[in-house]
N, C-alpha and C. Protein backbone atom coordinates (compact mmCIF):
# COMPACT_ATOMS: atom_id res chain seq x y z
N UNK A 1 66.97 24.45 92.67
CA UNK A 1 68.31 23.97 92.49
C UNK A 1 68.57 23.72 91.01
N UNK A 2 69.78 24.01 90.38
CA UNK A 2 70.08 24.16 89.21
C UNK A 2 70.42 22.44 89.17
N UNK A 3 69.86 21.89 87.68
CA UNK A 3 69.83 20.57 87.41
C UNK A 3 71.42 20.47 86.61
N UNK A 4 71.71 19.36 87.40
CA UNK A 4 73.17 18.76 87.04
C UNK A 4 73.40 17.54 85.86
N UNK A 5 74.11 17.36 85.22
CA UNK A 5 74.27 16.56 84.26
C UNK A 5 74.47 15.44 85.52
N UNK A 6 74.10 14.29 84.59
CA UNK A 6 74.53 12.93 85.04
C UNK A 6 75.78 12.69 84.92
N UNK A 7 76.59 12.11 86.25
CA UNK A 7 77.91 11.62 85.60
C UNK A 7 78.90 11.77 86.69
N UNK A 8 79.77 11.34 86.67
CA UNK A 8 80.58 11.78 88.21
C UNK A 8 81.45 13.28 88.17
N UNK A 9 80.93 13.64 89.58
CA UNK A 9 81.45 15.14 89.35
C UNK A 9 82.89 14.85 89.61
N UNK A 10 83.89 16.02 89.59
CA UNK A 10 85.33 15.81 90.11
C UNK A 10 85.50 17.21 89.98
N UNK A 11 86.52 17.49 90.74
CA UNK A 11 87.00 18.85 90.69
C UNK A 11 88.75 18.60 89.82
N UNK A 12 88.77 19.46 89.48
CA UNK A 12 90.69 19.46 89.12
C UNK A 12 91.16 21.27 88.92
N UNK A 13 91.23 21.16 90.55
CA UNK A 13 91.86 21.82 90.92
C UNK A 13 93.53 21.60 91.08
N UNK A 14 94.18 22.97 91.04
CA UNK A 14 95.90 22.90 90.99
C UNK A 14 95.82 24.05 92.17
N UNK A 15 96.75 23.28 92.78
CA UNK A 15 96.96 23.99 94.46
C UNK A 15 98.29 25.58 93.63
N UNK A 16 97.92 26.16 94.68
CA UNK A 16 97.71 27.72 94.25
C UNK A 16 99.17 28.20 95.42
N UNK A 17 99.88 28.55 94.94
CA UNK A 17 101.28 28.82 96.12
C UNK A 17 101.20 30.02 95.80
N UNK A 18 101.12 31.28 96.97
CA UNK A 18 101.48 32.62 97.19
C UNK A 18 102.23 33.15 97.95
N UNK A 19 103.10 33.88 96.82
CA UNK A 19 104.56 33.95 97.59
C UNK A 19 104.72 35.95 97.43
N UNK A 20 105.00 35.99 98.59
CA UNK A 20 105.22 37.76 99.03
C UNK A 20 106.21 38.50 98.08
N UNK A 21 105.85 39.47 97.81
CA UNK A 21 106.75 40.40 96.98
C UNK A 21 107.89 40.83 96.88
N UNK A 22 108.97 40.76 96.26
CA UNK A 22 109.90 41.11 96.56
C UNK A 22 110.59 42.59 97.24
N UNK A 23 111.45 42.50 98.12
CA UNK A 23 111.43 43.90 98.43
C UNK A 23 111.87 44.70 97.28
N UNK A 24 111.56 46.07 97.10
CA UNK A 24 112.42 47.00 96.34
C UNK A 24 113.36 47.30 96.78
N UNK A 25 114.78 47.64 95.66
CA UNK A 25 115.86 48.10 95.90
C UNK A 25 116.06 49.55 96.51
N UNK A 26 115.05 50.37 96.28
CA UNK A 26 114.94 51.79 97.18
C UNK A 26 114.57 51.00 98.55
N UNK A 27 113.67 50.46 98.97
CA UNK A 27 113.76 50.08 100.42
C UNK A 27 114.87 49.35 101.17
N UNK A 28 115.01 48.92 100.29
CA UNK A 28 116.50 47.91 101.04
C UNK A 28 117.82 49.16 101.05
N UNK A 29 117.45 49.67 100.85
CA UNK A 29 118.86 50.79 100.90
C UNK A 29 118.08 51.54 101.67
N UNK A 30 117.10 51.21 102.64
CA UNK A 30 116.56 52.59 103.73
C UNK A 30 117.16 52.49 104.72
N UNK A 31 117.82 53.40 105.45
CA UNK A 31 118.50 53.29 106.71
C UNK A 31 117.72 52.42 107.87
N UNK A 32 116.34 52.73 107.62
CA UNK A 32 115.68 51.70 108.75
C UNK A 32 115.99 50.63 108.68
N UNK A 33 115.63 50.08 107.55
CA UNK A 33 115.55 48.23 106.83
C UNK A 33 117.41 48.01 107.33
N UNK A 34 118.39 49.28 106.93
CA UNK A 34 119.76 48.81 106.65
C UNK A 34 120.12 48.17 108.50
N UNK A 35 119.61 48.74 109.51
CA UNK A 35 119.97 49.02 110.48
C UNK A 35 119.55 47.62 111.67
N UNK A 36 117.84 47.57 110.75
CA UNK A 36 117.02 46.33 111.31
C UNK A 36 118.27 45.03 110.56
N UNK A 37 118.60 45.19 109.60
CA UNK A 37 119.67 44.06 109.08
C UNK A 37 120.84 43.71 109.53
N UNK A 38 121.47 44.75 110.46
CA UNK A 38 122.35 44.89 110.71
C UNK A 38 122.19 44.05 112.24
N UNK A 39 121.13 44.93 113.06
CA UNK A 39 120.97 44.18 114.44
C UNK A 39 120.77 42.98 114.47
N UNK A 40 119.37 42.03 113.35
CA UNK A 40 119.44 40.90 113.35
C UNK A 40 120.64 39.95 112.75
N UNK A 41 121.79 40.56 112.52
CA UNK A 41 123.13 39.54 111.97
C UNK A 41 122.85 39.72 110.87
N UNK A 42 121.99 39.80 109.64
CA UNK A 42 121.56 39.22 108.36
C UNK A 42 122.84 40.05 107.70
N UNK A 43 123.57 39.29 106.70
CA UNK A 43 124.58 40.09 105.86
C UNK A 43 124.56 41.39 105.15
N UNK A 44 124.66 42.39 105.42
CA UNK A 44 124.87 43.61 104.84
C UNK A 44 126.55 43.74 104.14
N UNK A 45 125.96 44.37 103.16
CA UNK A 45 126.95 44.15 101.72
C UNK A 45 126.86 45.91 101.45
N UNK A 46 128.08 46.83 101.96
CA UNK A 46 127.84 48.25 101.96
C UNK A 46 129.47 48.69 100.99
N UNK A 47 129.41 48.70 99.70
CA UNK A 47 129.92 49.68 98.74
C UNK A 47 130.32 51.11 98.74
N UNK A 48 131.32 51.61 99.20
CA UNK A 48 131.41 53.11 98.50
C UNK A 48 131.98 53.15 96.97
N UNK A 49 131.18 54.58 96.73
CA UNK A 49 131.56 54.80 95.13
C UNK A 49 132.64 55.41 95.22
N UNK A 50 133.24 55.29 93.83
CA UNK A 50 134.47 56.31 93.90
C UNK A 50 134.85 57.35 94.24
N UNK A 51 135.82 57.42 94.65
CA UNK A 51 136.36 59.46 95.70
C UNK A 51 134.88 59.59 96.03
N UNK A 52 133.97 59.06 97.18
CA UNK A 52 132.79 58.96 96.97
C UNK A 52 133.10 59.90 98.89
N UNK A 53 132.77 61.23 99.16
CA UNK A 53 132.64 61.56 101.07
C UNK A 53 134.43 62.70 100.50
N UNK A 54 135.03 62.43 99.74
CA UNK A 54 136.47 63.05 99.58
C UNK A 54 136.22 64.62 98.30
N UNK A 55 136.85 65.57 99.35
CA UNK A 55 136.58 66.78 98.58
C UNK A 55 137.83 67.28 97.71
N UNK A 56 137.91 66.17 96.81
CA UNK A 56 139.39 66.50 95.40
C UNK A 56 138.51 67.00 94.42
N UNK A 57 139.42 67.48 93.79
CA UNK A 57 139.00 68.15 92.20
C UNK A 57 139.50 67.39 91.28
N UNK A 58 138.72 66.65 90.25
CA UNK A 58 139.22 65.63 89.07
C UNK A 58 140.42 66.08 88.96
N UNK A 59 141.46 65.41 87.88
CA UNK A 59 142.32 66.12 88.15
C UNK A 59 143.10 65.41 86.74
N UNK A 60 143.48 66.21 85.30
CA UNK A 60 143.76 65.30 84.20
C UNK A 60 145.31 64.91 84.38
N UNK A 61 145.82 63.57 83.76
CA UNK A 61 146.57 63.27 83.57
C UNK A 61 147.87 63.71 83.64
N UNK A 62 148.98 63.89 84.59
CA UNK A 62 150.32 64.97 84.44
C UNK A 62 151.01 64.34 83.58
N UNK A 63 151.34 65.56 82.74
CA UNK A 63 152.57 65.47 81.75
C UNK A 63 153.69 66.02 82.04
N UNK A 64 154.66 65.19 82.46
CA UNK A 64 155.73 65.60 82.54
C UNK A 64 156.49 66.52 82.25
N UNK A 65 157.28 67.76 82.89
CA UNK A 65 157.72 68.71 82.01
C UNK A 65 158.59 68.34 80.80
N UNK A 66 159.90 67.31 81.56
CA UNK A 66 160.82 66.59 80.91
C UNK A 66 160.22 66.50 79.15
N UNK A 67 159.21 65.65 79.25
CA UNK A 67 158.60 65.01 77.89
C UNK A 67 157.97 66.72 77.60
N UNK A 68 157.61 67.59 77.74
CA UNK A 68 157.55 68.60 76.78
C UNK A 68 158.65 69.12 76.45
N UNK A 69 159.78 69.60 77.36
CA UNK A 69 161.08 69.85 76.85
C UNK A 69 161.61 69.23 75.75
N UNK A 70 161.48 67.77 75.51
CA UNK A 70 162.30 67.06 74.58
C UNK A 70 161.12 66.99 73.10
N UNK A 71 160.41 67.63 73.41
CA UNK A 71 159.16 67.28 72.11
C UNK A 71 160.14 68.31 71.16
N UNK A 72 160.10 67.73 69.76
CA UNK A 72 160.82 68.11 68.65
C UNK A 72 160.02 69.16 68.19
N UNK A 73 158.43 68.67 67.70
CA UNK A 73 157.86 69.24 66.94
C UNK A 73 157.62 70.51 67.33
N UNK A 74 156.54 71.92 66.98
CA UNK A 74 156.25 72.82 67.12
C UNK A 74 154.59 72.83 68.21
N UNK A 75 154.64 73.84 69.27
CA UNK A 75 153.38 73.41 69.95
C UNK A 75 152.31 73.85 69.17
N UNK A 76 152.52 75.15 68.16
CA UNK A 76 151.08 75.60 67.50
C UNK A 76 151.23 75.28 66.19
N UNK A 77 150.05 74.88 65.44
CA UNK A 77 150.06 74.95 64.07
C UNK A 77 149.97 75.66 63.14
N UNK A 78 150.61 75.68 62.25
CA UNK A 78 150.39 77.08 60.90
C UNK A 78 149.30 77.34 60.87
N UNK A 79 148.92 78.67 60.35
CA UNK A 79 147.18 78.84 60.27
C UNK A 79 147.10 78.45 58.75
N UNK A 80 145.64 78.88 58.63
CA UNK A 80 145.45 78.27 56.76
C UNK A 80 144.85 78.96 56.18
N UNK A 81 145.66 79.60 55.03
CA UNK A 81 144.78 80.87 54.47
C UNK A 81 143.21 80.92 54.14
N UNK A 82 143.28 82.29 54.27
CA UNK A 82 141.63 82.38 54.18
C UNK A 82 140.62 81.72 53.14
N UNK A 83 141.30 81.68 51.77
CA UNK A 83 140.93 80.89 50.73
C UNK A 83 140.54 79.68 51.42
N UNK A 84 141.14 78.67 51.67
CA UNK A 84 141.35 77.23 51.98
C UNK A 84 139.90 77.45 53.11
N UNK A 85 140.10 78.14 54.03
CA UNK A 85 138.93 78.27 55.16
C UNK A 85 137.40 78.60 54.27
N UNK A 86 137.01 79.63 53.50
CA UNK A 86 136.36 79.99 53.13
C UNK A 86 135.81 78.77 52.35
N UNK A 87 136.93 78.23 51.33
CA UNK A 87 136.06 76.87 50.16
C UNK A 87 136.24 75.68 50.71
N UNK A 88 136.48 75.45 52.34
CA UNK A 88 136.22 73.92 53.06
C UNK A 88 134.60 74.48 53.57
N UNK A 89 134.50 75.77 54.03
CA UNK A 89 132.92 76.26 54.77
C UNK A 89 131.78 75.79 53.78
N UNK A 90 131.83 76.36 52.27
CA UNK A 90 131.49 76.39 51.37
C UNK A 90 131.09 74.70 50.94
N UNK A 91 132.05 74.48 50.78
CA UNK A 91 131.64 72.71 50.27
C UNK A 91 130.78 71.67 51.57
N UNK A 92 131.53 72.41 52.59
CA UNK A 92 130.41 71.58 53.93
C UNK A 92 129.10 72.31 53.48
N UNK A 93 128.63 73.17 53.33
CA UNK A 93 127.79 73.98 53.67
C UNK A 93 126.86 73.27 52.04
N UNK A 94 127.40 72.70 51.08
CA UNK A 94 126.56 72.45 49.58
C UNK A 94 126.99 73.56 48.74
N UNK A 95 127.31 74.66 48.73
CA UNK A 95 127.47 75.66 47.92
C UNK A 95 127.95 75.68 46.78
N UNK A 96 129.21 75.09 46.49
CA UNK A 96 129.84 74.62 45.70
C UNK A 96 129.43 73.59 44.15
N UNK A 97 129.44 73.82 42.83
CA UNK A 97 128.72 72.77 42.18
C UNK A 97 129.71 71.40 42.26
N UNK A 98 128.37 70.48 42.20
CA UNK A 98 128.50 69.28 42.52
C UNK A 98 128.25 68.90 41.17
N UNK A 99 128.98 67.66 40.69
CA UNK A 99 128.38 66.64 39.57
C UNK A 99 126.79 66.23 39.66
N UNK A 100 126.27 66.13 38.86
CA UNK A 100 124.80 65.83 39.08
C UNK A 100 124.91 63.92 39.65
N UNK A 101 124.18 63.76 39.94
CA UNK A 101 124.22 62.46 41.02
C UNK A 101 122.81 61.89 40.27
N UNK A 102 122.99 60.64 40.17
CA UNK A 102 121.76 59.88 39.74
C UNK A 102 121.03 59.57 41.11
N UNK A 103 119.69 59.71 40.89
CA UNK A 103 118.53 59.44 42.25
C UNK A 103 117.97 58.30 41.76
């Protein structure tokens, strides 16, 4: 037998509570679990998503004919000569000299 110190023994122990896992949100949305919830009364909380079972096609915003009739302005824009196109490509692109830039 292993020799013990002199002295009063004591334990200090802290009581130990184990508590079950939470369910996952994929299981709780299983038709089994939904169905067992349903028979025992327990509250089921069931959401549809938007146009969510409905076979529409998105569908953008109508503009009135009225409000295009009365639009003043022009529907297409001038084009822009080739110059102007060519030395905006050019300067996006670096091509163009630049001032030297301190680093």
């Amino acid at each position: 037998m292993p020799n013990r110190s002199a002295g009063v023994i004591r334990q200090d122990w802290e009581p130990v509570v184990m508590h079950k896992t939470k369910p996952r949100s994929q299981d709780l949305r299983d038709p089994k679990a939904v169905n067992q919830a349903l028979r025992s009364g327990a509250p089921v909380q069931t959401i549809r998503k938007f146009d969510a079972g409905s076979n529409k096609k998105a569908t953008a915003p109508a503009v009135s004919s009225r409000r295009l009739e009365e639009e003043t302005e022009p529907a297409a824009l001038g084009r822009v000569s080739t110059e102007v196109r060519q030395g905006d490509s050019k300067s996006a692109a670096g091509e163009e000299n630049e001032p030297d830039r301190a680093c």
